[in-house]
C-alpha atoms as a PDB file:
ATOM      1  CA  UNK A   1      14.963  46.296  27.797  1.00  0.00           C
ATOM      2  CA  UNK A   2      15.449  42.770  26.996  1.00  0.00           C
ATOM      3  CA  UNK A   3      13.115  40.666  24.588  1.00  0.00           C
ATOM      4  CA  UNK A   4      13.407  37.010  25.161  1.00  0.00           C
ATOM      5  CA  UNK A   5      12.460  34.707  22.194  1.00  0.00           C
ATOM      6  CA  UNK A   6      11.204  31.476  22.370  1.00  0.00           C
ATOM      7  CA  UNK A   7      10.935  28.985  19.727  1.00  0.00           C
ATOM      8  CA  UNK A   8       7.746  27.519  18.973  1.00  0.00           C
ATOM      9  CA  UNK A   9       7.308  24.043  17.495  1.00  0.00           C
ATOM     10  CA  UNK A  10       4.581  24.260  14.815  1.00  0.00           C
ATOM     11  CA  UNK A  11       4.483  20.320  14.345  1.00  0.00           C
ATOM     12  CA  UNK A  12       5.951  18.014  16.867  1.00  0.00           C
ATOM     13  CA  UNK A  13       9.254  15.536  16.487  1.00  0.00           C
ATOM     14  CA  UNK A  14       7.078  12.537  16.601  1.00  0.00           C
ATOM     15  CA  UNK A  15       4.392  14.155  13.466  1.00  0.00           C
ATOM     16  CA  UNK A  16       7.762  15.134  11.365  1.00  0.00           C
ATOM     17  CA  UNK A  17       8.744  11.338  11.945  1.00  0.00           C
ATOM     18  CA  UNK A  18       5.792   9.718  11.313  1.00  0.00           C
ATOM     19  CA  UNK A  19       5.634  11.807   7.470  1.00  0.00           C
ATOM     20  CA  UNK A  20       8.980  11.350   6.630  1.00  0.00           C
ATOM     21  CA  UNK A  21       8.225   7.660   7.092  1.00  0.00           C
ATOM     22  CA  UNK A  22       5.289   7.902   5.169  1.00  0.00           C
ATOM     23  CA  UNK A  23       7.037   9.614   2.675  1.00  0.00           C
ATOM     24  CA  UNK A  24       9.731   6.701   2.155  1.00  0.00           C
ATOM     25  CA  UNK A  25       6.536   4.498   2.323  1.00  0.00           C
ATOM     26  CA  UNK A  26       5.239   5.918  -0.886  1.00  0.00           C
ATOM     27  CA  UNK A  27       8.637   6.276  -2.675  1.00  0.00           C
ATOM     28  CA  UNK A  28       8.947   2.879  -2.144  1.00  0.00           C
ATOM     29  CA  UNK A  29       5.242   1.516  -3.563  1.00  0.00           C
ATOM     30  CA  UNK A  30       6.115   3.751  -6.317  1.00  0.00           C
ATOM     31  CA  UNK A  31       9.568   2.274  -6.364  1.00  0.00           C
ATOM     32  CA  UNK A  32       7.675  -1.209  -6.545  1.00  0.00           C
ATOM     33  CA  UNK A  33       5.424   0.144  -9.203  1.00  0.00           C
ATOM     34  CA  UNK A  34       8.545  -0.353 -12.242  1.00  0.00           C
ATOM     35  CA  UNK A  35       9.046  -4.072 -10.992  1.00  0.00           C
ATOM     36  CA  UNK A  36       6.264  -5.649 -13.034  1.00  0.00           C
ATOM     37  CA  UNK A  37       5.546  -8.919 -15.021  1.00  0.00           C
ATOM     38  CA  UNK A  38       2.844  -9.293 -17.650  1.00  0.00           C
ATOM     39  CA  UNK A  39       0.398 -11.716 -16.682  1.00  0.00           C
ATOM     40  CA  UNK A  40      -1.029 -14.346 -19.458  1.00  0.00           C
ATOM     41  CA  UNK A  41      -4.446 -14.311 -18.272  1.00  0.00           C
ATOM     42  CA  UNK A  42      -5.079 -10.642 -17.187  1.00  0.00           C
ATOM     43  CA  UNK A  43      -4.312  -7.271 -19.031  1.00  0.00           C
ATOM     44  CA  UNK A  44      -3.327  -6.074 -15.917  1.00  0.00           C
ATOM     45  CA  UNK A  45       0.790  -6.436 -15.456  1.00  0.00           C
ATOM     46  CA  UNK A  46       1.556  -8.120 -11.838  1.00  0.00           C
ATOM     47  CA  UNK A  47       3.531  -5.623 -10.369  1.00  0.00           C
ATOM     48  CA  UNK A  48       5.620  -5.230  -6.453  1.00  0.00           C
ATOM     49  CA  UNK A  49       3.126  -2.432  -5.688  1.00  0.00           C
ATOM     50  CA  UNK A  50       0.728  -4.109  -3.285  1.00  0.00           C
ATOM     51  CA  UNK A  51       3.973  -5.593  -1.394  1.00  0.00           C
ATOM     52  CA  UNK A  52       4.431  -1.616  -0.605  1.00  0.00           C
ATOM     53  CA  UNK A  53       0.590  -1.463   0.659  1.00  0.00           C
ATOM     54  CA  UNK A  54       1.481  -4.496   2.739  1.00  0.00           C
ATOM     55  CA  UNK A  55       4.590  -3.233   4.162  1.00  0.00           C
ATOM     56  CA  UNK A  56       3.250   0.193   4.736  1.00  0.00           C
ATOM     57  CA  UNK A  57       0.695  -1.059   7.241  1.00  0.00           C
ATOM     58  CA  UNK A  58       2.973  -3.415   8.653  1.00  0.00           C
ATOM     59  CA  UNK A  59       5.299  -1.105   9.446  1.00  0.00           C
ATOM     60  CA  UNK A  60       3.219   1.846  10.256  1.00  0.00           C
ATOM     61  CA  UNK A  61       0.259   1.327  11.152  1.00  0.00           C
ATOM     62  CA  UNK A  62      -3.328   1.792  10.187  1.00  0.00           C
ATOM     63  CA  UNK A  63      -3.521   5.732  10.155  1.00  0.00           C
ATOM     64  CA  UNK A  64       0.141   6.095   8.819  1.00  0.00           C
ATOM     65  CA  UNK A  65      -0.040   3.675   6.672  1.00  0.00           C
ATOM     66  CA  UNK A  66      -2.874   4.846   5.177  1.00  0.00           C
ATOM     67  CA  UNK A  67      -1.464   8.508   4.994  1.00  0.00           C
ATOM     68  CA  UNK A  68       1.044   6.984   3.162  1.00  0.00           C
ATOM     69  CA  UNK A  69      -0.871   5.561   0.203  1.00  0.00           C
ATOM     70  CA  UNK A  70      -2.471   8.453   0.046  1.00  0.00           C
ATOM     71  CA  UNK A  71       0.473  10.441  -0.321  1.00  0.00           C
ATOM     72  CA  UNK A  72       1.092   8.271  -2.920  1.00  0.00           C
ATOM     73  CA  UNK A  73      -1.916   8.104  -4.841  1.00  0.00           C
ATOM     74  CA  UNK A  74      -1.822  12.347  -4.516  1.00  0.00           C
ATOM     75  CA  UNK A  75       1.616  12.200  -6.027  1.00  0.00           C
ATOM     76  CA  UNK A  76       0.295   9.847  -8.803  1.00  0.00           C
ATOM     77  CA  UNK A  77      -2.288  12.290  -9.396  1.00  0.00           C
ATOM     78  CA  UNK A  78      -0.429  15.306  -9.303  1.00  0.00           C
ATOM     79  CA  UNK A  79       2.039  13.859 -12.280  1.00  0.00           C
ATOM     80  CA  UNK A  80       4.756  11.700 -10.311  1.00  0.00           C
ATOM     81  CA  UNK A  81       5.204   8.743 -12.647  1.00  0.00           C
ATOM     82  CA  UNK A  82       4.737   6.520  -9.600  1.00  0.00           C
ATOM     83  CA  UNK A  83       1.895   4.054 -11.247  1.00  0.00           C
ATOM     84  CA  UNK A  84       2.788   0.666 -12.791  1.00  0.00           C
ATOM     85  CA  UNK A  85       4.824   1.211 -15.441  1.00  0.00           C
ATOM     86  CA  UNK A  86       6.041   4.798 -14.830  1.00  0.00           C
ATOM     87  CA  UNK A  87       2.333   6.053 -15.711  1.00  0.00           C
ATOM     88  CA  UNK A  88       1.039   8.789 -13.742  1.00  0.00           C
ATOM     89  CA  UNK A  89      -2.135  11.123 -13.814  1.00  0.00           C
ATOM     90  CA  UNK A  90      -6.021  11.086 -13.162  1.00  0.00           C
ATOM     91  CA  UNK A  91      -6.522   9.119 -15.696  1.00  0.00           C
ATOM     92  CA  UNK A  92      -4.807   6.061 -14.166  1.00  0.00           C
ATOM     93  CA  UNK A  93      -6.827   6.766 -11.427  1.00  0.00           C
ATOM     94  CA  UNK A  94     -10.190   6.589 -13.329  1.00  0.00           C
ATOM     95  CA  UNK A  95      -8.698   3.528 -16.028  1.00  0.00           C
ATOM     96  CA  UNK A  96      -9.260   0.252 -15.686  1.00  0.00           C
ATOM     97  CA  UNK A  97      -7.049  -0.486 -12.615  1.00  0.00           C
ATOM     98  CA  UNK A  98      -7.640   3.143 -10.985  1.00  0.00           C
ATOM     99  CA  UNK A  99      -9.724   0.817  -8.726  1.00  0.00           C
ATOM    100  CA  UNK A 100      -7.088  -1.050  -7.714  1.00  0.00           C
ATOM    101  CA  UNK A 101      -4.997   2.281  -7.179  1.00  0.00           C
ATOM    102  CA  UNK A 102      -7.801   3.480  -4.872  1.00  0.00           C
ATOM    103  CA  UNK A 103      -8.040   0.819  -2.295  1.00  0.00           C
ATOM    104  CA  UNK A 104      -4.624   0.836  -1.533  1.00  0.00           C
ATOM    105  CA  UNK A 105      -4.754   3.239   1.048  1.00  0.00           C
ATOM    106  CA  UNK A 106      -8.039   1.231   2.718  1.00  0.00           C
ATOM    107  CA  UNK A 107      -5.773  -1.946   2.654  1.00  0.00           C
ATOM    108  CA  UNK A 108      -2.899  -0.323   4.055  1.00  0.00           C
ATOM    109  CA  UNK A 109      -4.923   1.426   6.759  1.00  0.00           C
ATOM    110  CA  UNK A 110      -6.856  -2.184   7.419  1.00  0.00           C
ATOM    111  CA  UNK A 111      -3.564  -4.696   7.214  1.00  0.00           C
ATOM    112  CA  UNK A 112      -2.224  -1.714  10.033  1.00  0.00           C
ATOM    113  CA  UNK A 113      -4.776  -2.327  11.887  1.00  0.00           C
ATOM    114  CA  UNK A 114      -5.482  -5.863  12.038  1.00  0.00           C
ATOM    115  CA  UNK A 115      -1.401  -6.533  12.612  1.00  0.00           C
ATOM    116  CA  UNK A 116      -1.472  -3.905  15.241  1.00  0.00           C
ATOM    117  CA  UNK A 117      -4.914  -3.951  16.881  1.00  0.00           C
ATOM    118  CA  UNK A 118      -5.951  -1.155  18.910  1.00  0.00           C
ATOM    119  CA  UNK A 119      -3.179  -0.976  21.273  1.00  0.00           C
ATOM    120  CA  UNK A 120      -1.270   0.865  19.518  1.00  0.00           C
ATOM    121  CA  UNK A 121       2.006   0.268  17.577  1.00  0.00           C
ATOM    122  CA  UNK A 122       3.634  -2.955  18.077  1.00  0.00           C
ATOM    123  CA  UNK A 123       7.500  -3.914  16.997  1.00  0.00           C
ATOM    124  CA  UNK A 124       6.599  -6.220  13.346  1.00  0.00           C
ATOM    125  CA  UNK A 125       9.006  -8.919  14.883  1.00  0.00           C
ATOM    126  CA  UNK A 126       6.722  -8.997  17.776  1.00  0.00           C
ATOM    127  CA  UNK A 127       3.627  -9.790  15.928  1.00  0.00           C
ATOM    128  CA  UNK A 128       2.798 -13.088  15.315  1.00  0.00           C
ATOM    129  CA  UNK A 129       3.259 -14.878  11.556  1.00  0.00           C
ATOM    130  CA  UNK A 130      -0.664 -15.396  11.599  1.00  0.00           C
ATOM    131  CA  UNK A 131      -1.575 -12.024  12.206  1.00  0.00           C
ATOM    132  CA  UNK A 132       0.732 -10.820   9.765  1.00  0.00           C
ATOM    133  CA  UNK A 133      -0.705 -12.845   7.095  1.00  0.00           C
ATOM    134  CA  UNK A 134      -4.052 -11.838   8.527  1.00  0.00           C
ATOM    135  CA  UNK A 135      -3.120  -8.715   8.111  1.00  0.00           C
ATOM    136  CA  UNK A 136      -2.350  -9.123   4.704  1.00  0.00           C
ATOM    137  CA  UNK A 137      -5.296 -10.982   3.257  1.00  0.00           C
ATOM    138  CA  UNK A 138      -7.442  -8.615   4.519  1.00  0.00           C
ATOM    139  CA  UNK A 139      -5.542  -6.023   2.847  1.00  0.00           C
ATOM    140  CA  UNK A 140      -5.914  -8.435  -0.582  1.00  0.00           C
ATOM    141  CA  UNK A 141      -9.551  -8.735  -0.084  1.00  0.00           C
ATOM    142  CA  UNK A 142      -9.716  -5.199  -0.338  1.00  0.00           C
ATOM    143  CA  UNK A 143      -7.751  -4.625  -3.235  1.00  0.00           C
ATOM    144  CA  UNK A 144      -9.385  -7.559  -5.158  1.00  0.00           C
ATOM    145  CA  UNK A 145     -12.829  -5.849  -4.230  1.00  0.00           C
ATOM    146  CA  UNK A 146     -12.049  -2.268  -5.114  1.00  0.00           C
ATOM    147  CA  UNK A 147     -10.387  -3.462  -8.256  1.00  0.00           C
ATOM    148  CA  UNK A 148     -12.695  -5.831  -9.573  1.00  0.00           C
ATOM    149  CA  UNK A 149     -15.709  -3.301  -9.111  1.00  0.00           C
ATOM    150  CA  UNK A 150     -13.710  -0.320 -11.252  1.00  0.00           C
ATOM    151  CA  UNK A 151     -12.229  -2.832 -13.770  1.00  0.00           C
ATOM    152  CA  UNK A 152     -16.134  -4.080 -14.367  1.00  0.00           C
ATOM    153  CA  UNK A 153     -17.290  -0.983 -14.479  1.00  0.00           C
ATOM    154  CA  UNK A 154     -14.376   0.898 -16.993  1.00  0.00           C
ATOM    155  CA  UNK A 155     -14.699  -2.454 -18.993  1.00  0.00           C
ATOM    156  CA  UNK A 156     -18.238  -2.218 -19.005  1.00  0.00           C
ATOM    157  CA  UNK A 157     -18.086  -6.414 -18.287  1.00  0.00           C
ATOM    158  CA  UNK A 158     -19.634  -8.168 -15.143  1.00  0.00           C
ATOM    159  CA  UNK A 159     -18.651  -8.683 -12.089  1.00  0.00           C
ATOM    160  CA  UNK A 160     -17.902 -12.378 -12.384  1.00  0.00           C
ATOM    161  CA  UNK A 161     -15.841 -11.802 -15.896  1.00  0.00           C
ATOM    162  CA  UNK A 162     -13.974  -8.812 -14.011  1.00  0.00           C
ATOM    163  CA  UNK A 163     -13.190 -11.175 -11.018  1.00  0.00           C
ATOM    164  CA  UNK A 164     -11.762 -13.820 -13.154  1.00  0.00           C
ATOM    165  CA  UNK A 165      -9.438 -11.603 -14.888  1.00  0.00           C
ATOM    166  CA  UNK A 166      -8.505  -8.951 -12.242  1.00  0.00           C
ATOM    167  CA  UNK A 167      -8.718 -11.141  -8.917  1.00  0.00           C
ATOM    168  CA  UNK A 168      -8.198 -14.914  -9.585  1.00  0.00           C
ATOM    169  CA  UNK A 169      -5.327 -14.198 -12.160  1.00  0.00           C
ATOM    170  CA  UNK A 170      -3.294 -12.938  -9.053  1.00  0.00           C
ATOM    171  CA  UNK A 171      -3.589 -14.689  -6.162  1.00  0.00           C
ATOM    172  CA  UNK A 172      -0.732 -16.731  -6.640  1.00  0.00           C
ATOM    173  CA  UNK A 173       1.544 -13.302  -7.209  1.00  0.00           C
ATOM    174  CA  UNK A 174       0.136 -12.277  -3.940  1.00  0.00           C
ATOM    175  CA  UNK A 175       0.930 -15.090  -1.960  1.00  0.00           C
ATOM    176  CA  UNK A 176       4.623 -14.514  -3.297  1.00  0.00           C
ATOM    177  CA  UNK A 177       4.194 -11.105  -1.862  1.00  0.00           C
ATOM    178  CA  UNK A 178       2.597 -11.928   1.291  1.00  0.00           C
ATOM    179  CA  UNK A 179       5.217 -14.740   1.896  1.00  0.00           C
ATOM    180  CA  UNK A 180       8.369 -11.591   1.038  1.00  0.00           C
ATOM    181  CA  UNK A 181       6.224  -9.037   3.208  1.00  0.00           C
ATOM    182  CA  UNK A 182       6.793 -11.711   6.256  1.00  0.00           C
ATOM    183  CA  UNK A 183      10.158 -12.116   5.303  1.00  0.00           C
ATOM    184  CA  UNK A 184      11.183  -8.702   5.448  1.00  0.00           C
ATOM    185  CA  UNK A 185       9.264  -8.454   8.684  1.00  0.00           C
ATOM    186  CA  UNK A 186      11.368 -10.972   9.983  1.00  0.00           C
ATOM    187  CA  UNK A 187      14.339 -10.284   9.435  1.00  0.00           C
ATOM    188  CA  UNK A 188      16.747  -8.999  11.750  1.00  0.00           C
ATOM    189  CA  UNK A 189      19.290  -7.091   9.872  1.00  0.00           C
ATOM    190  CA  UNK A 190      16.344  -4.834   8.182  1.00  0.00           C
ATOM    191  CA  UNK A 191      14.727  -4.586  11.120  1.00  0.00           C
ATOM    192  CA  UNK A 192      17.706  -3.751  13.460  1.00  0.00           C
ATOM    193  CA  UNK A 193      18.758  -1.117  10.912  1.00  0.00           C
END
């Protein structure tokens, strides 16, 4: 009597891929996270983190990008010290830039999908400069929205004094980061790796 085995793939090749890449995605925001600099006219410290949201999408995708940052956020949550400044926990998720923390899987998800469109994945180089930084702003408009709603509300100020201090205070920063996110998606020994 002979039994023949078979192997059966539980998840396929291209699923495996797609976490493991989400996986770097999130060591890499929360890489990002320990590169900050204090900013004079916010409490909140400018740090690399949202050039990790940006890339994330970018690179892949709306729904994998957003898997990503969520993957991050869980690991945050579950005690990785992967938050600006090595923090980690619920409570940075419910302080006074948890709001911040929270959109960055929407902004991922939306600067995938705005750089990519609905035809599915398209090679970064590919994509044109405008749509990257299309891409990007939207992303920012997210994560200026999110954050300046929980920072009002945690700070129990308004929205226009929140705004001032956890919006305006950083768009220059994230032009810098939007200018190093195209960058990296242009370049062709990063890319060709």
């Amino acid at each position: 009597m002979s039994v023949e085995t078979e192997s059966v793939d539980l998840v396929g090749e291209r699923v495996v891929e797609n976490v493991a890449r989400a996986a770097v995605f999130a060591a890499l925001t929360g890489a990002f996270a320990y590169v900050a600099f204090p900013n004079p006219v916010s409490p909140t410290d400018i740090t690399l983190q949202v050039l990790g949201v940006f890339l994330a999408g970018v690179y892949l995708g709306p729904l994998w990008g957003g898997v990503s940052l969520t993957l991050y956020l869980v690991a945050g949550a579950a005690g990785a010290p992967v938050f600006a400044g090595g923090t980690a926990g619920i409570g940075a998720l419910t302080g006074y830039t948890g709001g911040y923390l929270l959109s960055y899987p929407v902004a991922a998800a939306l600067t995938g999908g705005i750089v990519h469109g609905t035809d599915g994945l398209a090679d970064p180089r590919d994509v044109s400069v405008v749509r990257l930084v299309a891409g990007m702003v939207a992303g920012t408009v997210v994560i200026y929205a999110m954050g300046t709603v929980g920072f009002a509300y945690v700070q129990n100020v308004t929205l226009s004094e929140a705004f001032a201090v956890s919006a305006v205070a950083f768009i220059p920063a994230e032009a810098i980061k939007i200018a190093a996110a195209v960058g990296v998606t242009r370049s062709e020994e990063l890319n060709a790796a």
